[in-house]
PDB file of N, CA and C in Angstrom:
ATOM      1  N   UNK A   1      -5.566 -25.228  11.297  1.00  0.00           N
ATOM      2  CA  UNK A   1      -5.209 -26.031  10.151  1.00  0.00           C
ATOM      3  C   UNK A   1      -5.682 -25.327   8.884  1.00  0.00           C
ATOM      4  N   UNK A   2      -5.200 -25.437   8.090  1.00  0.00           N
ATOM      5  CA  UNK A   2      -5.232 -24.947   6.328  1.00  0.00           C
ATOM      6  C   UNK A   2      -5.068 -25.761   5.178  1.00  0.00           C
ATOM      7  N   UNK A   3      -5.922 -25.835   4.478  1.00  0.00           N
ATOM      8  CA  UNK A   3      -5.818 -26.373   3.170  1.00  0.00           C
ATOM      9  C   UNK A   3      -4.449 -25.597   2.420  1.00  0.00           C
ATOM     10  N   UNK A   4      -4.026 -26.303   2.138  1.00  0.00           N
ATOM     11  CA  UNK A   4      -2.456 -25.726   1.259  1.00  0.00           C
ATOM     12  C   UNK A   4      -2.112 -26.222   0.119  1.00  0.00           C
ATOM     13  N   UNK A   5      -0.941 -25.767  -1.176  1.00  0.00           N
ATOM     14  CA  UNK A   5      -0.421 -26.544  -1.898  1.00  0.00           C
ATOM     15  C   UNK A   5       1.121 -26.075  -1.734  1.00  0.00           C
ATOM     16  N   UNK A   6       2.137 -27.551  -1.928  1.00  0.00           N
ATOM     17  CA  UNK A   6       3.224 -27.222  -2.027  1.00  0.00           C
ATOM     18  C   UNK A   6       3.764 -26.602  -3.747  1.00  0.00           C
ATOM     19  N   UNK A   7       4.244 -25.335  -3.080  1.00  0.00           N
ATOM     20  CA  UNK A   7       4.644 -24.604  -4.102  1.00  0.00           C
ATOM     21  C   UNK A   7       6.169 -24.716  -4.840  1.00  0.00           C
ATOM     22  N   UNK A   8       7.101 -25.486  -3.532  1.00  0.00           N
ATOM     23  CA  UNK A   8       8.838 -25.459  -3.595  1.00  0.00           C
ATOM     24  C   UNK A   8       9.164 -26.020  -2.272  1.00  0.00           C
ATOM     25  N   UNK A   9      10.326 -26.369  -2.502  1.00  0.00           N
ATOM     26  CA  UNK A   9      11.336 -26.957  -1.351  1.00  0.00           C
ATOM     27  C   UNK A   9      12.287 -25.712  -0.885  1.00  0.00           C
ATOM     28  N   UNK A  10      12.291 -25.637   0.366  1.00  0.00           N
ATOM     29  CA  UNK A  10      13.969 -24.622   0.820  1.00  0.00           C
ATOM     30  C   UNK A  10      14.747 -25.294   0.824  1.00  0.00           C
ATOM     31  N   UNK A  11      15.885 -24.828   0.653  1.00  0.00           N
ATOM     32  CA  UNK A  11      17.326 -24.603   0.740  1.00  0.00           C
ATOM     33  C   UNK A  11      18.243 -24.586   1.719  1.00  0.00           C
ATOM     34  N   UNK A  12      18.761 -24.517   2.783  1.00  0.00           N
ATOM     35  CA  UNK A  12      19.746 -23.676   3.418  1.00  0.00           C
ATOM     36  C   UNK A  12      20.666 -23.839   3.514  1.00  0.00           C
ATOM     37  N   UNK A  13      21.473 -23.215   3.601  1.00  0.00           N
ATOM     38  CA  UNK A  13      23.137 -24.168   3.786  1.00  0.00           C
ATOM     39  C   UNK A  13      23.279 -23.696   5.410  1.00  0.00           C
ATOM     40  N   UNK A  14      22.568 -22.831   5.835  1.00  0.00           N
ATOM     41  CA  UNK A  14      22.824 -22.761   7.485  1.00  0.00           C
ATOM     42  C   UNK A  14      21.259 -22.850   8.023  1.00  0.00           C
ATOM     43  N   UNK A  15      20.892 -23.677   9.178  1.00  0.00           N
ATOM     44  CA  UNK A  15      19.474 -23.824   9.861  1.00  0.00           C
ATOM     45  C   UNK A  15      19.532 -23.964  11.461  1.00  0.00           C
ATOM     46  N   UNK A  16      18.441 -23.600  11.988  1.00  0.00           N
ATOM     47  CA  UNK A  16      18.823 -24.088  13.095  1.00  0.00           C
ATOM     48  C   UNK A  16      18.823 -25.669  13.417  1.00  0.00           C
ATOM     49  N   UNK A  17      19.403 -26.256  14.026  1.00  0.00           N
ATOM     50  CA  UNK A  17      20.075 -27.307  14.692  1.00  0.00           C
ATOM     51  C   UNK A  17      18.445 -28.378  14.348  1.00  0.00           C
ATOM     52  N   UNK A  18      17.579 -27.976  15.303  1.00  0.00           N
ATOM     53  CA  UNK A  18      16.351 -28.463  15.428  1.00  0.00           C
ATOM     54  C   UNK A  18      15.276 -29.283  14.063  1.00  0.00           C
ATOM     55  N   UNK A  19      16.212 -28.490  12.822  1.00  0.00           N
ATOM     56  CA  UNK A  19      15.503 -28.704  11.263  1.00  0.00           C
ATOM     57  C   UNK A  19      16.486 -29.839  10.696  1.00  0.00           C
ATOM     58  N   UNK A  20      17.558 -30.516  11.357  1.00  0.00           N
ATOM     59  CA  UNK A  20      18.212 -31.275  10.662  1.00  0.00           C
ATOM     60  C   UNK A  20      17.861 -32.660  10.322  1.00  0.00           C
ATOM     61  N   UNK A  21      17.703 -32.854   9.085  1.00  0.00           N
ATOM     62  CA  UNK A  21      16.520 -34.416   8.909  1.00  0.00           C
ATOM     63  C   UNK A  21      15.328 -33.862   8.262  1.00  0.00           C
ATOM     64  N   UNK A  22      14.707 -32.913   8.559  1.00  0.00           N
ATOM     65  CA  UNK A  22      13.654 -32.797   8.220  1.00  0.00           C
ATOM     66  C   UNK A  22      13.753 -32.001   6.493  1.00  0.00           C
ATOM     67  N   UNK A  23      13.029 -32.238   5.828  1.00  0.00           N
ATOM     68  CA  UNK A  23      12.669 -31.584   4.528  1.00  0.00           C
ATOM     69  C   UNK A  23      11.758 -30.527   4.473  1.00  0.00           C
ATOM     70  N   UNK A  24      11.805 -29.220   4.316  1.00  0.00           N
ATOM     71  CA  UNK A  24      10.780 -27.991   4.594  1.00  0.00           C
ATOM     72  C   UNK A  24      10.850 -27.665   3.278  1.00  0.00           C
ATOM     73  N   UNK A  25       8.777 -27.504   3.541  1.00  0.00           N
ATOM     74  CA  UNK A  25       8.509 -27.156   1.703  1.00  0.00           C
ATOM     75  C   UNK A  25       7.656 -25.352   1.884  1.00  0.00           C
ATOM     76  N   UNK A  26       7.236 -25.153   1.157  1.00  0.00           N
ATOM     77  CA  UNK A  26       6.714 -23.704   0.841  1.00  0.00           C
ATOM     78  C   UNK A  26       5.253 -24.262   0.195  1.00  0.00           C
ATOM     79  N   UNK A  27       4.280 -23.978   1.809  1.00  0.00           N
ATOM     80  CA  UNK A  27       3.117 -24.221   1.241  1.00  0.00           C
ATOM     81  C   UNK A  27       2.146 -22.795   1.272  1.00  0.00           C
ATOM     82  N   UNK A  28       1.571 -22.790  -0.083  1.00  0.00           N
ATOM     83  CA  UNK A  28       0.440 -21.171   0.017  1.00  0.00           C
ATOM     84  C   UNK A  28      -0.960 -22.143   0.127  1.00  0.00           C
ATOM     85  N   UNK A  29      -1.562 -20.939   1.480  1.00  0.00           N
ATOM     86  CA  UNK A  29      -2.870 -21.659   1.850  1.00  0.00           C
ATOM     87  C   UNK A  29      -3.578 -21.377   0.339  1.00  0.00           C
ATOM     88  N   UNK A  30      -4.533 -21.735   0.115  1.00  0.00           N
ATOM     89  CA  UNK A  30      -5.962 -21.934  -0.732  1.00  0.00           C
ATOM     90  C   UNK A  30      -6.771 -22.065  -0.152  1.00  0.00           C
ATOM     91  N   UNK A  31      -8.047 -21.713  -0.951  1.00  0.00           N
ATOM     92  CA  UNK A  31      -9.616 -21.788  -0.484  1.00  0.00           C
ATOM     93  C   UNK A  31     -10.058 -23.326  -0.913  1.00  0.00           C
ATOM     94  N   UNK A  32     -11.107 -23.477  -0.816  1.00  0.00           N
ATOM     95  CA  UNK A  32     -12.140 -24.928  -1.512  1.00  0.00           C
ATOM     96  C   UNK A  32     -12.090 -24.766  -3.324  1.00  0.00           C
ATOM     97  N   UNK A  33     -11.764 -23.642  -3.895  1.00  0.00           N
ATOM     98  CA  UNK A  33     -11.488 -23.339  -5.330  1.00  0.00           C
ATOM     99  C   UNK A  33     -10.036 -23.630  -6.303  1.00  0.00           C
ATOM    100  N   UNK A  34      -9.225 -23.639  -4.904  1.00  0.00           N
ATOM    101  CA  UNK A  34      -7.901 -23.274  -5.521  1.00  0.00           C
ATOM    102  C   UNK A  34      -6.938 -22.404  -5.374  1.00  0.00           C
ATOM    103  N   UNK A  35      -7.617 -21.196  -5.435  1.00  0.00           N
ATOM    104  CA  UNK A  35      -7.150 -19.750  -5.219  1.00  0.00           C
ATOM    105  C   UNK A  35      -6.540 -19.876  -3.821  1.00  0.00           C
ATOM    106  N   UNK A  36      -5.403 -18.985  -4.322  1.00  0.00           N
ATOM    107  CA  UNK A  36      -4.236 -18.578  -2.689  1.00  0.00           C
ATOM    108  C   UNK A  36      -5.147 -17.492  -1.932  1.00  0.00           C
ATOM    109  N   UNK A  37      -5.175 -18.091  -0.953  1.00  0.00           N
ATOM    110  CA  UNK A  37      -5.008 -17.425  -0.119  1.00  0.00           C
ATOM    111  C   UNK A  37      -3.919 -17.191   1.254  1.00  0.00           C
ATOM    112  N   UNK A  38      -3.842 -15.387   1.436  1.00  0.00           N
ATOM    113  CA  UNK A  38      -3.010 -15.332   2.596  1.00  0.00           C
ATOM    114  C   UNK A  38      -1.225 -15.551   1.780  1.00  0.00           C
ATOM    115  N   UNK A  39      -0.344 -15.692   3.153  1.00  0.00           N
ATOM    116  CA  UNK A  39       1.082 -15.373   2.148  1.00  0.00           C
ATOM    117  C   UNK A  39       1.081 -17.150   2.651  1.00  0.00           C
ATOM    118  N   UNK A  40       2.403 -17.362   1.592  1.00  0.00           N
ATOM    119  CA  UNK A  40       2.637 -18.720   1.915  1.00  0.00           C
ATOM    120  C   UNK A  40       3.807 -19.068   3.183  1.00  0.00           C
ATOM    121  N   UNK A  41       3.778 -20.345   3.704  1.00  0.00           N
ATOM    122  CA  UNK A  41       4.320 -20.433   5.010  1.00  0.00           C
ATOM    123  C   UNK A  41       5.480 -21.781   4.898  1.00  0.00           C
ATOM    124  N   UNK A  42       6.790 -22.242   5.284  1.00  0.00           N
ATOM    125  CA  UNK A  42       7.424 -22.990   5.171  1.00  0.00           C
ATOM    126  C   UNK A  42       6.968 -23.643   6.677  1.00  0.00           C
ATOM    127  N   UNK A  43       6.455 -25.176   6.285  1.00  0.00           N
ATOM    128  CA  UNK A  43       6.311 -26.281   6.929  1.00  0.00           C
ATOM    129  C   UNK A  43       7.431 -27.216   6.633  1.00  0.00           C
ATOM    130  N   UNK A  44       7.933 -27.868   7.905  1.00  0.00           N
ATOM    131  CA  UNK A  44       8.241 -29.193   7.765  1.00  0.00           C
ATOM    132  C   UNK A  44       7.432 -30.178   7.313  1.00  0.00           C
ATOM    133  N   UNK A  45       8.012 -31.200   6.905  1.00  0.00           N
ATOM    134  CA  UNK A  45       6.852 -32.190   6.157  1.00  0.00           C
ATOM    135  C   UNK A  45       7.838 -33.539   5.656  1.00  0.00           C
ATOM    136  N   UNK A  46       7.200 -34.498   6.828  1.00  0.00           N
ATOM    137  CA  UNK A  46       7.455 -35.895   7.211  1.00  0.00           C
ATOM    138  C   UNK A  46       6.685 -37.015   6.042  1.00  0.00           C
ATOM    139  N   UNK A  47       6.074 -35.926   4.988  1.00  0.00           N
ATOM    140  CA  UNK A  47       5.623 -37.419   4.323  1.00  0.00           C
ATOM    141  C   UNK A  47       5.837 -37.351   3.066  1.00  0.00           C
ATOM    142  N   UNK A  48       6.617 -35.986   2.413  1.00  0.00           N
ATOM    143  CA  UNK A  48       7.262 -36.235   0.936  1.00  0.00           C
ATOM    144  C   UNK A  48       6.106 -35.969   0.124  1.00  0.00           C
ATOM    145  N   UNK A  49       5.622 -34.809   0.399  1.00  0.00           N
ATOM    146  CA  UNK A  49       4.349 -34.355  -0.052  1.00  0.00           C
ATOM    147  C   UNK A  49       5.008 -34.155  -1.782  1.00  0.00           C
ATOM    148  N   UNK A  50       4.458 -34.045  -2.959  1.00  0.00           N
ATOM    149  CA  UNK A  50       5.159 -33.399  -4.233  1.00  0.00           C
ATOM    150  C   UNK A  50       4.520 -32.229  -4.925  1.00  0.00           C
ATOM    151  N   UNK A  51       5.518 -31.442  -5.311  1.00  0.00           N
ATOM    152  CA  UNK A  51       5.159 -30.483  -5.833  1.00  0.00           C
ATOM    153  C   UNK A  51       3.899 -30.421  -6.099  1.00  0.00           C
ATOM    154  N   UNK A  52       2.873 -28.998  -6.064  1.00  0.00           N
ATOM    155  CA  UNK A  52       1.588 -28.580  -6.587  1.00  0.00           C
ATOM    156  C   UNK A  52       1.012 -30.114  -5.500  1.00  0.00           C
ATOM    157  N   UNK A  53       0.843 -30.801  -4.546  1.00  0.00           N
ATOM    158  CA  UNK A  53       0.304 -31.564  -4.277  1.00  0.00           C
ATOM    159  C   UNK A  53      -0.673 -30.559  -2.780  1.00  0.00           C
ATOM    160  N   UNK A  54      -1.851 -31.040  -2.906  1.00  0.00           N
ATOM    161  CA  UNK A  54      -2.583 -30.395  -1.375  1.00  0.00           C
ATOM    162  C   UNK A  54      -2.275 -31.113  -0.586  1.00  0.00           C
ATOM    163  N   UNK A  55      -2.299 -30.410   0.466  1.00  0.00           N
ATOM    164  CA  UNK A  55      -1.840 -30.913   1.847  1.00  0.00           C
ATOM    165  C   UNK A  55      -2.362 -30.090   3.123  1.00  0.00           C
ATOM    166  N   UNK A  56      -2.503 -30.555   4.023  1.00  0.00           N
ATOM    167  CA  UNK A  56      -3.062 -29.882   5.438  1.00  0.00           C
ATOM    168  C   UNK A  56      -1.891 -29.772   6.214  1.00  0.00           C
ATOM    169  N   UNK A  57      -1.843 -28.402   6.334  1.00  0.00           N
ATOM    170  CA  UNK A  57      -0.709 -27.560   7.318  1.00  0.00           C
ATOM    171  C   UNK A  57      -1.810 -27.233   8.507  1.00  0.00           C
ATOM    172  N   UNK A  58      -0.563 -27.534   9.751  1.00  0.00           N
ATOM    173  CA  UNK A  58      -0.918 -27.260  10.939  1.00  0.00           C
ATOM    174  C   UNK A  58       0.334 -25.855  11.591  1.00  0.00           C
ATOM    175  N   UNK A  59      -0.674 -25.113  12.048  1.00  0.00           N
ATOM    176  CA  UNK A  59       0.260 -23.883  13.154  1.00  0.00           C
ATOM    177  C   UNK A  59       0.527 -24.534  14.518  1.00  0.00           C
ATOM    178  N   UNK A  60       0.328 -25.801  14.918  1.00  0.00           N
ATOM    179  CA  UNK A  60       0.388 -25.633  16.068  1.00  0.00           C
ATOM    180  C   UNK A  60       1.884 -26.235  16.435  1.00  0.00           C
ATOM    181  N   UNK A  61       2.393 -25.311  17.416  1.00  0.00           N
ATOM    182  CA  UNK A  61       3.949 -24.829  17.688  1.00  0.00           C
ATOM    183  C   UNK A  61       4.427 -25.917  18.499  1.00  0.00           C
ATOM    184  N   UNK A  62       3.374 -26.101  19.230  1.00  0.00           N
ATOM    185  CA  UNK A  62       4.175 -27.319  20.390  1.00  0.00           C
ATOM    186  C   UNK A  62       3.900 -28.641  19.819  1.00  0.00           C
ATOM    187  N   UNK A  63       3.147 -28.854  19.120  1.00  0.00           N
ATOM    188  CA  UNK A  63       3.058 -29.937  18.429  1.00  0.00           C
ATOM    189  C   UNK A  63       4.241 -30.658  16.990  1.00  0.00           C
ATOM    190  N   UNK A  64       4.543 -29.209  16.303  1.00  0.00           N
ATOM    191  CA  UNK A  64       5.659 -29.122  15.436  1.00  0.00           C
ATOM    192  C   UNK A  64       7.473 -29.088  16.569  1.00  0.00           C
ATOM    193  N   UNK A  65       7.101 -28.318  17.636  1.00  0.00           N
ATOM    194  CA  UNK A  65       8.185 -28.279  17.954  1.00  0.00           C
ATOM    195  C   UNK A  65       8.665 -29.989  18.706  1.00  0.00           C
ATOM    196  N   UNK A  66       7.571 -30.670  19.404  1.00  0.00           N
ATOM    197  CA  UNK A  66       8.052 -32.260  19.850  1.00  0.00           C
ATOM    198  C   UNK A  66       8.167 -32.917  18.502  1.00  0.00           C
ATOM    199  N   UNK A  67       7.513 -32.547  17.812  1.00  0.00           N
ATOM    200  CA  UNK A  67       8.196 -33.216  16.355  1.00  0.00           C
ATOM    201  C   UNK A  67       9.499 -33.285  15.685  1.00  0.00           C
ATOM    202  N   UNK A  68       9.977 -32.226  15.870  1.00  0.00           N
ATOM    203  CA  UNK A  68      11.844 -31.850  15.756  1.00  0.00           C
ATOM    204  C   UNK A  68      12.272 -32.109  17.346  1.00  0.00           C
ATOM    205  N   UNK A  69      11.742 -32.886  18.472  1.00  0.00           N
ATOM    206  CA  UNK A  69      12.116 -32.948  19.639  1.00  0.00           C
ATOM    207  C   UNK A  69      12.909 -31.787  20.471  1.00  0.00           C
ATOM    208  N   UNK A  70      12.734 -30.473  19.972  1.00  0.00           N
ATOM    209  CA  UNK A  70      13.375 -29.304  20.603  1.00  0.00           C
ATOM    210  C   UNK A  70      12.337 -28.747  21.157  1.00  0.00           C
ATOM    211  N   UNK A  71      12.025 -28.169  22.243  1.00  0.00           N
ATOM    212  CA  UNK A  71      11.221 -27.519  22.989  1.00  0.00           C
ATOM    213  C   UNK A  71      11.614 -25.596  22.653  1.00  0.00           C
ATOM    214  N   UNK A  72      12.738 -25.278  21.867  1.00  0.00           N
ATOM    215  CA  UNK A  72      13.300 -24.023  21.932  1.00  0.00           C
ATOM    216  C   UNK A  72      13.361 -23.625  20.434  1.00  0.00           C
ATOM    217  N   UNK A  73      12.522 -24.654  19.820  1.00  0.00           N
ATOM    218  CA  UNK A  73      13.447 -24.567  17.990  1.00  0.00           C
ATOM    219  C   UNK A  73      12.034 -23.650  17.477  1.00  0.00           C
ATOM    220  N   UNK A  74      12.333 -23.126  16.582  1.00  0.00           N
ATOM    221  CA  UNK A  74      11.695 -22.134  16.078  1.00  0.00           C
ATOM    222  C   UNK A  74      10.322 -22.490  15.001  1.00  0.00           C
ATOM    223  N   UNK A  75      10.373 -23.726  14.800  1.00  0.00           N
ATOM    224  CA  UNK A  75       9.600 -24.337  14.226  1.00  0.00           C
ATOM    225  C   UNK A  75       8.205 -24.297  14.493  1.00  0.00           C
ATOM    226  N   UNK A  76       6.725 -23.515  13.616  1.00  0.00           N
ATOM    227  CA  UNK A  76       6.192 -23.740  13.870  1.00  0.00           C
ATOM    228  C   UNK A  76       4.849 -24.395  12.944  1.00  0.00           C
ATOM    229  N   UNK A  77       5.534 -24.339  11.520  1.00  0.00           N
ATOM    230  CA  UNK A  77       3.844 -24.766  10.542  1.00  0.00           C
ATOM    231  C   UNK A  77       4.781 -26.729  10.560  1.00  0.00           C
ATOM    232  N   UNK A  78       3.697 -27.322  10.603  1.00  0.00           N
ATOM    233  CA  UNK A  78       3.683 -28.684   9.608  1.00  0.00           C
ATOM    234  C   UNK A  78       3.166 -29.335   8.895  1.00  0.00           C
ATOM    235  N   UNK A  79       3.690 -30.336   8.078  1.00  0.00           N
ATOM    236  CA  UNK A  79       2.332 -30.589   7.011  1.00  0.00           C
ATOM    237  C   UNK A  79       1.826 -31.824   8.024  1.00  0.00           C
ATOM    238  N   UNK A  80       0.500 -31.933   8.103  1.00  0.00           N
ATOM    239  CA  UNK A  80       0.103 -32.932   8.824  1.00  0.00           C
ATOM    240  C   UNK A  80      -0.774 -34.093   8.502  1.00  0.00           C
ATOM    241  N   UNK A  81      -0.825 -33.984   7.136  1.00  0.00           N
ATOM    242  CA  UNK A  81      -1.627 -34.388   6.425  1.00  0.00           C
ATOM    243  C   UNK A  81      -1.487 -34.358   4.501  1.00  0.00           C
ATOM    244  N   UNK A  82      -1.804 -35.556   3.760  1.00  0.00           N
ATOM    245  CA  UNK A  82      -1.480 -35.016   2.233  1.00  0.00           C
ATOM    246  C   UNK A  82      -3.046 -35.430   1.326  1.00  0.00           C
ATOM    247  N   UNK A  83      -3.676 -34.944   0.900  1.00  0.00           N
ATOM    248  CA  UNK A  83      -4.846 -34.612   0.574  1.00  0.00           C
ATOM    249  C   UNK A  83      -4.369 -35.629  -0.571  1.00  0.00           C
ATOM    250  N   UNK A  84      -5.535 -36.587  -0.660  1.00  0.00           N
ATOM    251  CA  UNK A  84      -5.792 -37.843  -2.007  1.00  0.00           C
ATOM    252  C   UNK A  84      -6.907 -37.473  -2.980  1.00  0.00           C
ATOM    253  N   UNK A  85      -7.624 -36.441  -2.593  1.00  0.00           N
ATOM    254  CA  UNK A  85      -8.759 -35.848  -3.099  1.00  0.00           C
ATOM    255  C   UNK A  85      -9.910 -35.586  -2.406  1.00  0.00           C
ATOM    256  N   UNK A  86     -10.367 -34.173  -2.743  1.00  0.00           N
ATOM    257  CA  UNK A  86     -11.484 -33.437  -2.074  1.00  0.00           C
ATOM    258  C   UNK A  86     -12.640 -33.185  -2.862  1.00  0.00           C
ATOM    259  N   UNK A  87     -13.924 -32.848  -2.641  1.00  0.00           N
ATOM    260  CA  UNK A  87     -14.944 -32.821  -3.529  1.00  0.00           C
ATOM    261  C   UNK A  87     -15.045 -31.337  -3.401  1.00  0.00           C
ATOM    262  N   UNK A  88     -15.371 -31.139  -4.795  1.00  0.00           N
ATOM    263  CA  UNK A  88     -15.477 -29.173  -4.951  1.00  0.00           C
ATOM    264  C   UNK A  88     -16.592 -28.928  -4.145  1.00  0.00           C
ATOM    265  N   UNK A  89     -16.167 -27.309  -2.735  1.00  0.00           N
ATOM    266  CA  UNK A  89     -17.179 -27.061  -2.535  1.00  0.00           C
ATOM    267  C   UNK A  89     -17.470 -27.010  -1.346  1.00  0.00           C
ATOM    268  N   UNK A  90     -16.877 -28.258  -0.893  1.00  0.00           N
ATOM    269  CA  UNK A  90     -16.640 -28.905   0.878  1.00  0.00           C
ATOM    270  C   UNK A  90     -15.697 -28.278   1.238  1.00  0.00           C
ATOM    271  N   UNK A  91     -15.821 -28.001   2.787  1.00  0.00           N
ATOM    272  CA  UNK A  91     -14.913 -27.219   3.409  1.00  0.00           C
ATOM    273  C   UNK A  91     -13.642 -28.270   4.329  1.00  0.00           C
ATOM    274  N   UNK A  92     -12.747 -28.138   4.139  1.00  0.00           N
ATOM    275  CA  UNK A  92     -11.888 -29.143   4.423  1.00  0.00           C
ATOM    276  C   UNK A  92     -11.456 -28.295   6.139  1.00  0.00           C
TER     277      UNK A  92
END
């Protein structure tokens, strides 16, 4: 799991099958400061996170993939979580 902020929404006019319904945003991890770290990663994300908002992205594949109910879909970050506020400092 990673502390993140959503940076943007994708696009596609073609996806695989497995992403249909779902809304995928462009989250870059961050530290406890702010600062990016690492490259940023497109999660699905079930709760309408908004722009510049933190949020906790998860890698885990089989967990994202029963989430789009495909066992084969390519899907693997999600947001799993939307951050209401953190205290500077603490490690989330």
């Amino acid at each position: 799991m990673l502390l993140a902020r959503v940076e943007g929404n994708v696009v596609a006019t073609r996806k695989h099958p497995s992403y249909e319904g779902w809304r995928l945003v462009i989250c870059q991890p961050i530290g406890t400061t702010g600062e990016a770290e690492g490259s940023p990663q497109i999660a699905i994300d079930a709760y309408g996170a908004g722009m510049h908002q933190q949020v906790i992205i998860s890698s885990d594949g089989l967990a994202s993939r029963k989430a789009v109910g495909d066992d084969k879909s390519p899907v693997r970050w999600m947001v799993t979580a939307v951050v209401d506020e953190s205290e500077p400092g603490k490690r989330i």
